[in-house]
PDB file of N, CA and C in Angstrom:
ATOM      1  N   UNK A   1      51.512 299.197 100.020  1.00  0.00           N
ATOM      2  CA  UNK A   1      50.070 299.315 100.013  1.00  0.00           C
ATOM      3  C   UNK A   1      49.460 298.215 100.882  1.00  0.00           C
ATOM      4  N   UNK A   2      48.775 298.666 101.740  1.00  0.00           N
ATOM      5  CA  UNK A   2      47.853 297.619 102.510  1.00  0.00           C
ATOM      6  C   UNK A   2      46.487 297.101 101.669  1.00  0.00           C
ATOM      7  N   UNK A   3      46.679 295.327 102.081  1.00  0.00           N
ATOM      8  CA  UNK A   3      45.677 294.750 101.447  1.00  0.00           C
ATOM      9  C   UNK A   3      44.755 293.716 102.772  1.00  0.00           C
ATOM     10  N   UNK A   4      43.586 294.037 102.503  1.00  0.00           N
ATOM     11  CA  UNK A   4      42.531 293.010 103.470  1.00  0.00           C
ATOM     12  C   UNK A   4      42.445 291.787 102.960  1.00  0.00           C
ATOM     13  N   UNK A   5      42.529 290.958 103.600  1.00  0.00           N
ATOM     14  CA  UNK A   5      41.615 289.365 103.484  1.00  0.00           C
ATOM     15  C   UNK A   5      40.732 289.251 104.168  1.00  0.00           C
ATOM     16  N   UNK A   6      39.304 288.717 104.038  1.00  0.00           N
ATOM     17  CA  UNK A   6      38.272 288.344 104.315  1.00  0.00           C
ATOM     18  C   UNK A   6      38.075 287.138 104.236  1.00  0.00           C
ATOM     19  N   UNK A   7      37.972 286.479 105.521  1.00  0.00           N
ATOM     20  CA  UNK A   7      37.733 284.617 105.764  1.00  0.00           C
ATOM     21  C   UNK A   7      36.573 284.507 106.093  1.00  0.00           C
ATOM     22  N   UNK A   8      35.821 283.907 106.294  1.00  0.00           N
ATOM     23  CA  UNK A   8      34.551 283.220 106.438  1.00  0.00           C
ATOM     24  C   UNK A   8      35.015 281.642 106.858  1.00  0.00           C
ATOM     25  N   UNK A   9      34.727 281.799 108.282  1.00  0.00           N
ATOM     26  CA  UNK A   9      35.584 280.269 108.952  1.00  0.00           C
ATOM     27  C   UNK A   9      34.081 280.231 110.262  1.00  0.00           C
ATOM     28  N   UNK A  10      34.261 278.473 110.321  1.00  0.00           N
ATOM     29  CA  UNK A  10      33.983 278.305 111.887  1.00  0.00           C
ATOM     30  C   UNK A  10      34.821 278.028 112.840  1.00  0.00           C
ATOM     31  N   UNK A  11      35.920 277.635 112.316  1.00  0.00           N
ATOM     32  CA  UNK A  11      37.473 276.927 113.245  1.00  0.00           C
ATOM     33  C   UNK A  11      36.948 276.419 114.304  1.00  0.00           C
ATOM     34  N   UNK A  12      36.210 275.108 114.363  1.00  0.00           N
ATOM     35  CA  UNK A  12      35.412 274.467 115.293  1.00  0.00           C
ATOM     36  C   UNK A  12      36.335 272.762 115.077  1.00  0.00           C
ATOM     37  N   UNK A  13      36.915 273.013 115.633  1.00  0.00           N
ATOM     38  CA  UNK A  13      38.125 273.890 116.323  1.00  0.00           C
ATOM     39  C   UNK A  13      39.112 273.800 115.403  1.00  0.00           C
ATOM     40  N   UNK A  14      40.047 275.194 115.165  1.00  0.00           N
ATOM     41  CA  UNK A  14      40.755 275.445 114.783  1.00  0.00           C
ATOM     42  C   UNK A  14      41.772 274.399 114.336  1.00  0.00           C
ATOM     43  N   UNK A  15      42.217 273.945 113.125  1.00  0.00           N
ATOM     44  CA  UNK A  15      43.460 272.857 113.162  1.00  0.00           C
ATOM     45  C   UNK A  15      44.480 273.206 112.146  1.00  0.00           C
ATOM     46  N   UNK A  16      45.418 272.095 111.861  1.00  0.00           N
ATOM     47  CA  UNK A  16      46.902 272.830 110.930  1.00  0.00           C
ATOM     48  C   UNK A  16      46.070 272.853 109.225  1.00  0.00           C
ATOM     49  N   UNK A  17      44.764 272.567 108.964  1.00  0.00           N
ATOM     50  CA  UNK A  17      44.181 272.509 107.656  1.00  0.00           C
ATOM     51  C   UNK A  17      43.913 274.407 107.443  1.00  0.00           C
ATOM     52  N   UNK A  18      43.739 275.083 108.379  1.00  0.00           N
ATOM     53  CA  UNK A  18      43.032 276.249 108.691  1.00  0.00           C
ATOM     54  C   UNK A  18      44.078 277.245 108.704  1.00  0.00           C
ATOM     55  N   UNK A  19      45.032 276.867 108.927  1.00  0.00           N
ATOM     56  CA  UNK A  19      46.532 277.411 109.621  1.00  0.00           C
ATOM     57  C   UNK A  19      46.640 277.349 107.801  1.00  0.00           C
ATOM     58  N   UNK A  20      47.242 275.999 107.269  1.00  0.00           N
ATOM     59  CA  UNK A  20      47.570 276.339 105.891  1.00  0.00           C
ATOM     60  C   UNK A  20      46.501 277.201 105.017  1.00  0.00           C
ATOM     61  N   UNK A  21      45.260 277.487 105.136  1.00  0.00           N
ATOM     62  CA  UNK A  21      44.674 278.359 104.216  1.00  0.00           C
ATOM     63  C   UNK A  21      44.866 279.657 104.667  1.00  0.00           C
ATOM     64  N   UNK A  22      44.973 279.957 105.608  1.00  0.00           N
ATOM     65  CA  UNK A  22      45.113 281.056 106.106  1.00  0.00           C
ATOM     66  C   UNK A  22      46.519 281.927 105.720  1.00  0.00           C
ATOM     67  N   UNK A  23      47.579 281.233 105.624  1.00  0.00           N
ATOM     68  CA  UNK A  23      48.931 281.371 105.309  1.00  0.00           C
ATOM     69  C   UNK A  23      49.540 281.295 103.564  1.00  0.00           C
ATOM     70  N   UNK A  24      48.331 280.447 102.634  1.00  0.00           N
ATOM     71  CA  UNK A  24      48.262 280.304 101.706  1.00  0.00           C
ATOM     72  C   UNK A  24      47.480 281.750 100.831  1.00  0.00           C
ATOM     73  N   UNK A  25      46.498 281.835 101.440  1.00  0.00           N
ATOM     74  CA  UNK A  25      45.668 282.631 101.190  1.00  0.00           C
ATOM     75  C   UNK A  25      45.977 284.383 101.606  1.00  0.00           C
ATOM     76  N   UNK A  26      46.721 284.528 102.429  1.00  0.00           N
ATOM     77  CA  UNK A  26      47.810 285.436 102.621  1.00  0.00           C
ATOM     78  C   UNK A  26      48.643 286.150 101.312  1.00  0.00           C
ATOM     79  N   UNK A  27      49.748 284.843 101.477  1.00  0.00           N
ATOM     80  CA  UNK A  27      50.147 284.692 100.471  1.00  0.00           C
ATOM     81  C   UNK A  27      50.301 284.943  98.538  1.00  0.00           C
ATOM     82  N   UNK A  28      49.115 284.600  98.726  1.00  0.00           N
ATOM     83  CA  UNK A  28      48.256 284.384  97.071  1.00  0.00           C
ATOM     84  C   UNK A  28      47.716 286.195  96.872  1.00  0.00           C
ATOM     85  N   UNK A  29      47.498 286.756  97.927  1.00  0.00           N
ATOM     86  CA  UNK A  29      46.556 287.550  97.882  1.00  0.00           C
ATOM     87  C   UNK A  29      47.527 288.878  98.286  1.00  0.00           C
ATOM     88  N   UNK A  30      48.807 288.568  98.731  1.00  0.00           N
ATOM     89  CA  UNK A  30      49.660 290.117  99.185  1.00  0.00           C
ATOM     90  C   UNK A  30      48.933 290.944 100.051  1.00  0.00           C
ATOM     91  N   UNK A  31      48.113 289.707 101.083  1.00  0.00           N
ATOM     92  CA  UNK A  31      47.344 290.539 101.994  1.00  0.00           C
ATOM     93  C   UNK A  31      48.073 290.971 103.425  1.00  0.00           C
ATOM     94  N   UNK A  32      48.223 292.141 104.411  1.00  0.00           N
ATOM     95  CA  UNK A  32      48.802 292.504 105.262  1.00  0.00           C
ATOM     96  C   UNK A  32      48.050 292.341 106.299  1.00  0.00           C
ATOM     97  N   UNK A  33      46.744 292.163 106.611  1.00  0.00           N
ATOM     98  CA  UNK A  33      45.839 291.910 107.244  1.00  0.00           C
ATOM     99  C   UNK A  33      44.678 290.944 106.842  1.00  0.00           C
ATOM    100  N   UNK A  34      44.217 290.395 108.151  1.00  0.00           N
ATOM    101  CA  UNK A  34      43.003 289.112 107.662  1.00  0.00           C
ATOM    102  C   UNK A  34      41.884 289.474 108.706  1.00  0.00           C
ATOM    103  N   UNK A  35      41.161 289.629 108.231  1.00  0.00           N
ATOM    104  CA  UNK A  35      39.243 289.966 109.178  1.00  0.00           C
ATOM    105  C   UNK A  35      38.908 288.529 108.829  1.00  0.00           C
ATOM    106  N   UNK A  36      38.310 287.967 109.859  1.00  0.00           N
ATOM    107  CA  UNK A  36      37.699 286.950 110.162  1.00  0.00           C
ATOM    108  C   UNK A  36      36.119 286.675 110.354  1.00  0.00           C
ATOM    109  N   UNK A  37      34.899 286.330 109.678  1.00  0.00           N
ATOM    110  CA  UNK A  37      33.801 286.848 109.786  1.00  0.00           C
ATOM    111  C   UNK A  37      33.850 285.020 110.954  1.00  0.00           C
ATOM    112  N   UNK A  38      33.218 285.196 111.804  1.00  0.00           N
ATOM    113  CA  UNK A  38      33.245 283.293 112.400  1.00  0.00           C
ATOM    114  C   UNK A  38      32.024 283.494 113.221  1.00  0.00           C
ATOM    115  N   UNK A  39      31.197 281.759 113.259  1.00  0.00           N
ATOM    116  CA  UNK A  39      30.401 281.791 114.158  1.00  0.00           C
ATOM    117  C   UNK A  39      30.660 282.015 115.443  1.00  0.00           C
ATOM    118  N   UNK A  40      29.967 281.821 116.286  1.00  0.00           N
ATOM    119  CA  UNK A  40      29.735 281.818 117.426  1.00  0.00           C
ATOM    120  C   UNK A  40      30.018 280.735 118.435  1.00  0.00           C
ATOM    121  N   UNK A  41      29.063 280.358 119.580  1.00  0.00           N
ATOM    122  CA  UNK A  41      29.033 279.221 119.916  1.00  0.00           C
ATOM    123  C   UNK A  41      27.658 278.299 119.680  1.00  0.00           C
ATOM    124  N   UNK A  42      27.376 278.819 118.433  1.00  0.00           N
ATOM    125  CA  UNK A  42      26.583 277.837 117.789  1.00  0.00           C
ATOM    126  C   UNK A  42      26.883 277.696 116.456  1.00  0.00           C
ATOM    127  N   UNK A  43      27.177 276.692 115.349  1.00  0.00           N
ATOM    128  CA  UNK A  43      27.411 276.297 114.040  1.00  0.00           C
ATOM    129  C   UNK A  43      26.000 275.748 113.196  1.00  0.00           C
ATOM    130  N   UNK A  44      26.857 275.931 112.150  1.00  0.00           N
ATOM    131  CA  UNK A  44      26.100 275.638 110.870  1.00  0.00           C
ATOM    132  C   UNK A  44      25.070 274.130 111.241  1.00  0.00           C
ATOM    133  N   UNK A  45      23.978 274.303 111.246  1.00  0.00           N
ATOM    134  CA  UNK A  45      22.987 273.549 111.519  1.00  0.00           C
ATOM    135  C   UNK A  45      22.277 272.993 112.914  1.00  0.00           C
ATOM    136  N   UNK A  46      22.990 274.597 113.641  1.00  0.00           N
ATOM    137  CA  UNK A  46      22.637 274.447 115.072  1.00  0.00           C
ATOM    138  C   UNK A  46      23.229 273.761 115.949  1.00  0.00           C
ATOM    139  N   UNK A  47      24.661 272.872 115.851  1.00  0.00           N
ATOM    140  CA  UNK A  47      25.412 272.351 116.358  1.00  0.00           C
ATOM    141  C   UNK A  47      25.734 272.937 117.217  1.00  0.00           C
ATOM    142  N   UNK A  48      26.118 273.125 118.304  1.00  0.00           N
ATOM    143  CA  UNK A  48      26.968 273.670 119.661  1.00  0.00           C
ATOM    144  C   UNK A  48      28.635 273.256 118.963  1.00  0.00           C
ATOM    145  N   UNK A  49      29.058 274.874 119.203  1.00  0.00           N
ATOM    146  CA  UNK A  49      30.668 274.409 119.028  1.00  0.00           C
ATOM    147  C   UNK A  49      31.473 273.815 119.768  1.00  0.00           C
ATOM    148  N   UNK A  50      32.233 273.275 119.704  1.00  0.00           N
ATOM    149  CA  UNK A  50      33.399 272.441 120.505  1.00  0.00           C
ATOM    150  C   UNK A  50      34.316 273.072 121.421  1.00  0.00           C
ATOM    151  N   UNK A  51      34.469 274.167 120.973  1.00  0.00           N
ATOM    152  CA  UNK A  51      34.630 275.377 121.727  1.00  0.00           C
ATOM    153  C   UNK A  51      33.939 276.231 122.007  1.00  0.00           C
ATOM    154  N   UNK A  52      34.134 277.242 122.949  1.00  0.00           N
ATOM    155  CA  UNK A  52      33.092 278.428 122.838  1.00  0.00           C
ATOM    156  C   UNK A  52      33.793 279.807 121.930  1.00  0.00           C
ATOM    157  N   UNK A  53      33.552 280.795 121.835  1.00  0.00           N
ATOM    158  CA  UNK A  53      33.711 281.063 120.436  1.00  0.00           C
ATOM    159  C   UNK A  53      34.479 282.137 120.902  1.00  0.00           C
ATOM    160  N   UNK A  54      35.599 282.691 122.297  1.00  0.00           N
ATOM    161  CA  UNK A  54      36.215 283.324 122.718  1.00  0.00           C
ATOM    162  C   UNK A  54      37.369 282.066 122.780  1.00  0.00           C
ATOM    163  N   UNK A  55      37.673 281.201 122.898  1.00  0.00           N
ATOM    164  CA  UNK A  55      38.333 279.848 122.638  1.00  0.00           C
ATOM    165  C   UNK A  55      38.707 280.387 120.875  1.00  0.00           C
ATOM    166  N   UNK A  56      37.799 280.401 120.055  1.00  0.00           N
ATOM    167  CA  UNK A  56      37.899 279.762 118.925  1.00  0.00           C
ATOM    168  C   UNK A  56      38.693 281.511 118.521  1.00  0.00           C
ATOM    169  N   UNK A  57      37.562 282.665 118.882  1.00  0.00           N
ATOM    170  CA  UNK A  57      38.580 283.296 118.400  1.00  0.00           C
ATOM    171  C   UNK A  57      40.457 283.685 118.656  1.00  0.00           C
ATOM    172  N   UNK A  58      40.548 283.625 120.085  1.00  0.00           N
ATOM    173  CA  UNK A  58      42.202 283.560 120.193  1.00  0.00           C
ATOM    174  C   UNK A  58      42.726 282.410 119.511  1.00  0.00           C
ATOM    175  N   UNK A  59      42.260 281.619 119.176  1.00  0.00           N
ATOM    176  CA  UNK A  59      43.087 280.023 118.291  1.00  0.00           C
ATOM    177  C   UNK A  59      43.809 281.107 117.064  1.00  0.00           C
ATOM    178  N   UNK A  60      42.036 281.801 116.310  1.00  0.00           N
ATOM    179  CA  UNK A  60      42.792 282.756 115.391  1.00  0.00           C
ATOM    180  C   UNK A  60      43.089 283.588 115.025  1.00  0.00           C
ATOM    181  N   UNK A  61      43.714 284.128 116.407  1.00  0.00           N
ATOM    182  CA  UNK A  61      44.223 285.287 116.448  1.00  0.00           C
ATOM    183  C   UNK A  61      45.788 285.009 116.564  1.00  0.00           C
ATOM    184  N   UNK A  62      45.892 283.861 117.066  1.00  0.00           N
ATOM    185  CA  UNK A  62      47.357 283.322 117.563  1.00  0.00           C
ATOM    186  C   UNK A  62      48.101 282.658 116.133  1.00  0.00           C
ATOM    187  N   UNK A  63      47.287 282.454 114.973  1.00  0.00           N
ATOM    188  CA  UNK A  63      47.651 281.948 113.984  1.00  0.00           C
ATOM    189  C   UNK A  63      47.276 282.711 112.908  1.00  0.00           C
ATOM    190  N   UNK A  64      47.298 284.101 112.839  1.00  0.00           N
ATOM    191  CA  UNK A  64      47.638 285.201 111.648  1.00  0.00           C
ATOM    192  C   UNK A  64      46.107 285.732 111.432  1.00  0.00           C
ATOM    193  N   UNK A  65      45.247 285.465 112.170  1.00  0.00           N
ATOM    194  CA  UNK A  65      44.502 286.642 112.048  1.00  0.00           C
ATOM    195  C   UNK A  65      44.321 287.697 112.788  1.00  0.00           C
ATOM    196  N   UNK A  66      43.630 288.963 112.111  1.00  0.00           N
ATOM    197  CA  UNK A  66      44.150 289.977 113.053  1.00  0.00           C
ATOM    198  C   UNK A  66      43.008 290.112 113.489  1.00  0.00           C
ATOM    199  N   UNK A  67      42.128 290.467 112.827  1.00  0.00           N
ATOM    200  CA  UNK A  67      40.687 290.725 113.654  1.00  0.00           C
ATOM    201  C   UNK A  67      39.314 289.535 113.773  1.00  0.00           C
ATOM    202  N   UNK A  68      38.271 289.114 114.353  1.00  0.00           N
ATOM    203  CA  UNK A  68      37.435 288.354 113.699  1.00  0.00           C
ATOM    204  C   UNK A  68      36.163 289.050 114.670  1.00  0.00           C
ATOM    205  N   UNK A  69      35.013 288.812 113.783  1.00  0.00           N
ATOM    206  CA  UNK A  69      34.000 289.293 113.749  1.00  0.00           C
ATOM    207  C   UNK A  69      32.929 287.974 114.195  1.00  0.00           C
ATOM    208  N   UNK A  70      32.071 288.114 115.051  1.00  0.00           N
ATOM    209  CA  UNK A  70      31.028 287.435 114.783  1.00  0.00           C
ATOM    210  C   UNK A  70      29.780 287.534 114.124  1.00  0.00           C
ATOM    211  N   UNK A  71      29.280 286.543 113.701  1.00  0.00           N
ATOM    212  CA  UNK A  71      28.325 286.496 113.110  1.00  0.00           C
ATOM    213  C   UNK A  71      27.007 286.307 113.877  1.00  0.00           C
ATOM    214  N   UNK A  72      26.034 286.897 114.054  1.00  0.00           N
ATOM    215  CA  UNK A  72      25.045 286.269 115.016  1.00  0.00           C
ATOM    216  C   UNK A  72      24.554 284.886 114.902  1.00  0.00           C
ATOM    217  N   UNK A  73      24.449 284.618 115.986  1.00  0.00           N
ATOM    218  CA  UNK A  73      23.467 282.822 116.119  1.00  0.00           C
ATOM    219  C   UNK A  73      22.297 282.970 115.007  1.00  0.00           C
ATOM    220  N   UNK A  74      21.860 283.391 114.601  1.00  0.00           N
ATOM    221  CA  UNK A  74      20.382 283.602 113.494  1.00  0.00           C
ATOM    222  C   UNK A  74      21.127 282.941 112.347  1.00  0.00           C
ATOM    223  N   UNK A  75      22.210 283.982 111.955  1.00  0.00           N
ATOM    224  CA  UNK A  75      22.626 283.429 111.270  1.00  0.00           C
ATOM    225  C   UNK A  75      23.678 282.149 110.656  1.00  0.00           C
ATOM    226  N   UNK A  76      24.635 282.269 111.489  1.00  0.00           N
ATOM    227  CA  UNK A  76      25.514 281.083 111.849  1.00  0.00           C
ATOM    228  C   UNK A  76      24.731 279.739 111.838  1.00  0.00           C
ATOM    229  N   UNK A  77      23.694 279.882 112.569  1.00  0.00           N
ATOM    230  CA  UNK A  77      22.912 278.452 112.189  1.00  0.00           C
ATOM    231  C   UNK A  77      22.554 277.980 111.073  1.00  0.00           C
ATOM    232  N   UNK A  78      22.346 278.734 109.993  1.00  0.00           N
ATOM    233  CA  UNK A  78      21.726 278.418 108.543  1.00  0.00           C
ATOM    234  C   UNK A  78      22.373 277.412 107.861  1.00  0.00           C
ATOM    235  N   UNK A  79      22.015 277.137 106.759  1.00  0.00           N
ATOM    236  CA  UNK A  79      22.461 276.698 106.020  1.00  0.00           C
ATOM    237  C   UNK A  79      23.570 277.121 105.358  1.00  0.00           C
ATOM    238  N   UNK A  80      24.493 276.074 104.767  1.00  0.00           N
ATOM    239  CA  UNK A  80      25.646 277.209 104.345  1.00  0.00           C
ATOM    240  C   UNK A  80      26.128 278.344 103.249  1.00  0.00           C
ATOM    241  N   UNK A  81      24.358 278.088 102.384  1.00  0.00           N
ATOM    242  CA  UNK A  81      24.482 279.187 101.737  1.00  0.00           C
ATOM    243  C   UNK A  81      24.014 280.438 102.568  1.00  0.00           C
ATOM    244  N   UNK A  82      23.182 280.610 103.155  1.00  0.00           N
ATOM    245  CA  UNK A  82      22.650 281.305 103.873  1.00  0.00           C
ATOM    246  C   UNK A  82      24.063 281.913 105.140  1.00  0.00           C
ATOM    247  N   UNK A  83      24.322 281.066 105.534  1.00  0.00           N
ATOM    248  CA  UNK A  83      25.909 281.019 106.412  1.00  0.00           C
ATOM    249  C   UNK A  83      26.748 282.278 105.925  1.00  0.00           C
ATOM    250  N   UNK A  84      27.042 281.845 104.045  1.00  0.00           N
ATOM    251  CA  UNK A  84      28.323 282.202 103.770  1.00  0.00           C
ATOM    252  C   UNK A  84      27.348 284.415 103.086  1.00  0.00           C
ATOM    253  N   UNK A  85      26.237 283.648 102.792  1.00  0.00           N
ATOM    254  CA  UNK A  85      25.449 285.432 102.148  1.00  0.00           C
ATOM    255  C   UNK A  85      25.190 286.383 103.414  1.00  0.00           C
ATOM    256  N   UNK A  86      25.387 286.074 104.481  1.00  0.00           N
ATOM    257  CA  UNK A  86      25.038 286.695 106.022  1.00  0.00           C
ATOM    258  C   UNK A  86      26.678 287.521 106.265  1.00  0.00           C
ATOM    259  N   UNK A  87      27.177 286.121 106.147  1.00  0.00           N
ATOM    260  CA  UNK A  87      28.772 286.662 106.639  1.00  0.00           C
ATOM    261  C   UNK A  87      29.552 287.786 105.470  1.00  0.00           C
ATOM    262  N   UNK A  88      28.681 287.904 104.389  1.00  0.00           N
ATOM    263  CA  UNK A  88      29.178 288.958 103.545  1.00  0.00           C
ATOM    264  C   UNK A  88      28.748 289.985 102.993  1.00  0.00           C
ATOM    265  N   UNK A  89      27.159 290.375 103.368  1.00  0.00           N
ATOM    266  CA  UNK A  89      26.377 291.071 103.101  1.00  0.00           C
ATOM    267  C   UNK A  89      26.638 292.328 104.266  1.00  0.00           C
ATOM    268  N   UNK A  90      26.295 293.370 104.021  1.00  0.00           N
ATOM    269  CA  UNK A  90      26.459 294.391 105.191  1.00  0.00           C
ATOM    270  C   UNK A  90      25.060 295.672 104.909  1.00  0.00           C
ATOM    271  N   UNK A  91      24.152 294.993 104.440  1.00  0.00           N
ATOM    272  CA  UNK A  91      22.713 295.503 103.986  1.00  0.00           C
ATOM    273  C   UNK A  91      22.300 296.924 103.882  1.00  0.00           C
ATOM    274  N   UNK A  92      23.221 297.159 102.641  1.00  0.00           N
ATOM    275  CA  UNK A  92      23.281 298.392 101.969  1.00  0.00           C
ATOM    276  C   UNK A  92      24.172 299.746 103.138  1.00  0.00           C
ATOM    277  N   UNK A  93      25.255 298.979 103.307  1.00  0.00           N
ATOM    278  CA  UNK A  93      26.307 299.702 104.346  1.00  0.00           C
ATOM    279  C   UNK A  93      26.352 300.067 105.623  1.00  0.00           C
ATOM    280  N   UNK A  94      25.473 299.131 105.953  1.00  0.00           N
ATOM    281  CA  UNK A  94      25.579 300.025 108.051  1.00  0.00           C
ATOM    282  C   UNK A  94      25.685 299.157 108.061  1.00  0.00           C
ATOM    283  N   UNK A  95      26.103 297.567 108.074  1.00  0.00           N
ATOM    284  CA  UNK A  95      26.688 296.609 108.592  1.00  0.00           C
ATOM    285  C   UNK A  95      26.154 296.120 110.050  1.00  0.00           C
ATOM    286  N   UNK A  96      24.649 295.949 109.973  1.00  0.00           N
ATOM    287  CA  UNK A  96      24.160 295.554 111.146  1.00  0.00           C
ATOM    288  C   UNK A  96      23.904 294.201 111.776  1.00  0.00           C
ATOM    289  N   UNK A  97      24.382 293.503 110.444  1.00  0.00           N
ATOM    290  CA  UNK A  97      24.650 291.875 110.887  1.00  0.00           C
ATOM    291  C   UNK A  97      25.773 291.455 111.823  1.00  0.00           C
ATOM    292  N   UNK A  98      26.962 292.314 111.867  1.00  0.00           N
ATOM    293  CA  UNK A  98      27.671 291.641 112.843  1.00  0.00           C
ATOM    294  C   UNK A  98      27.513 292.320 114.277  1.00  0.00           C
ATOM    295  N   UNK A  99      27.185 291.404 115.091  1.00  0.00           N
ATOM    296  CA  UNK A  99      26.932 291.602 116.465  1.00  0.00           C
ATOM    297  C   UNK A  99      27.922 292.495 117.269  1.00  0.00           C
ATOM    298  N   UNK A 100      29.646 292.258 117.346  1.00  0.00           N
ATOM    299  CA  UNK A 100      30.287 292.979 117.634  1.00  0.00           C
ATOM    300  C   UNK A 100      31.539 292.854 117.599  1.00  0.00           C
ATOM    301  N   UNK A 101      32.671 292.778 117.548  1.00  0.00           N
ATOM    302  CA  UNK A 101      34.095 292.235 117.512  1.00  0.00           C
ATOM    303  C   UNK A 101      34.290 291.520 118.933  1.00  0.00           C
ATOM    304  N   UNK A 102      34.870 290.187 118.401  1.00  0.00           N
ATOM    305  CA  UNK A 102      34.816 289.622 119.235  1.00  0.00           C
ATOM    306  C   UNK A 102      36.412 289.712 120.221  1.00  0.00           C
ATOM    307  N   UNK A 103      37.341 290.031 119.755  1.00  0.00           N
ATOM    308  CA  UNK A 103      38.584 290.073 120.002  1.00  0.00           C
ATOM    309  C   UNK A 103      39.967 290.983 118.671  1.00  0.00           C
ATOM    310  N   UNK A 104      40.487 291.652 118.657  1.00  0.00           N
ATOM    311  CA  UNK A 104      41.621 291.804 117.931  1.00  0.00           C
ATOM    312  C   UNK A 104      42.791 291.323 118.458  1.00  0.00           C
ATOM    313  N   UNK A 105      44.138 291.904 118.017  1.00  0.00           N
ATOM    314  CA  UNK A 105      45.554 291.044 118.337  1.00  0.00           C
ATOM    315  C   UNK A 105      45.610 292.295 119.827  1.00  0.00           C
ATOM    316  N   UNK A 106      45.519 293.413 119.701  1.00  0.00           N
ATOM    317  CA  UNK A 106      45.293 294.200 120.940  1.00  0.00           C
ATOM    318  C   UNK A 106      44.548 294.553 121.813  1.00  0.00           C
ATOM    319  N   UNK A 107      42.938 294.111 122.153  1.00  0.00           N
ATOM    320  CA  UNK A 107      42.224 294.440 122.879  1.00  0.00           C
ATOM    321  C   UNK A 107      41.281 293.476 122.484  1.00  0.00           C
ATOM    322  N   UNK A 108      40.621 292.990 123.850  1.00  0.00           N
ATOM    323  CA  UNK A 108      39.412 291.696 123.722  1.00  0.00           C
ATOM    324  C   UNK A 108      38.596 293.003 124.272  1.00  0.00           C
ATOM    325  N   UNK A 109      37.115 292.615 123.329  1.00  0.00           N
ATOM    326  CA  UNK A 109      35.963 293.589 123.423  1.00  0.00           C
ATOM    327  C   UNK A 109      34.865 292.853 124.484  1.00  0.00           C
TER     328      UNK A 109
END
C-alpha cells in the first residue's frame, strides 16, 4: 500500500538536520513517497533565501523527496503560523494556493 508524507520545510539551505527528519519521518510513517510544500525565494519574515528556491528544491529532491510544491511569496512571508495554515489549507479543494510544482525526481516544470 502506498503512503504520502507531507513536509512543510524552507531548507534554507538544506543540511544533514533535514536529511535526518526526512529519513526519520519516512520511516515512522511507512511512507513511499514525500510532497514537499517549501518557500520560495523569499522566507518566513521576508528574508531572501540563501538560495534561490530551484537550488533549494533539487537539494530535496536529491535527498528523498519526491515532489515539492511551492508556496507563494504572500504567503511564505508570514508568520509561522500563518506559514504553516497556507502550506496546508487547499480552500475547500481546488488547491489554489500553490503556485505550481516546482520540480519532481523526473521532470523540472
Amino acid at each position: 500500500m502506498e503512503r504520502n508524507l507531507g513536509i512543510i520545510a524552507e531548507y534554507n539551505p538544506f543540511h544533514n538536520g533535514h536529511l535526518y527528519h526526512i529519513k526519520k519521518a519516512k520511516e515512522k510513517t511507512g511512507a513511499t513517497s514525500v510532497v514537499c510544500v517549501m518557500s520560495g525565494n523569499f522566507v518566513q519574515r521576508g528574508e531572501t533565501s540563501l538560495v534561490n528556491k530551484w537550488t533549494k528544491a533539487k537539494m530535496a529532491l536529491e535527498n528523498g523527496v519526491d515532489l515539492v510544491l511551492e508556496l507563494p511569496t504572500l504567503y511564505s512571508i508570514s508568520s509561522a503560523e500563518n506559514f504553516a495554515r497556507w502550506s496546508r489549507e487547499d480552500n475547500g479543494g481546488n488547491g489554489r494556493y500553490y503556485r505550481y510544482i516546482i520540480w519532481n525526481r523526473n521532470r523540472r516544470y
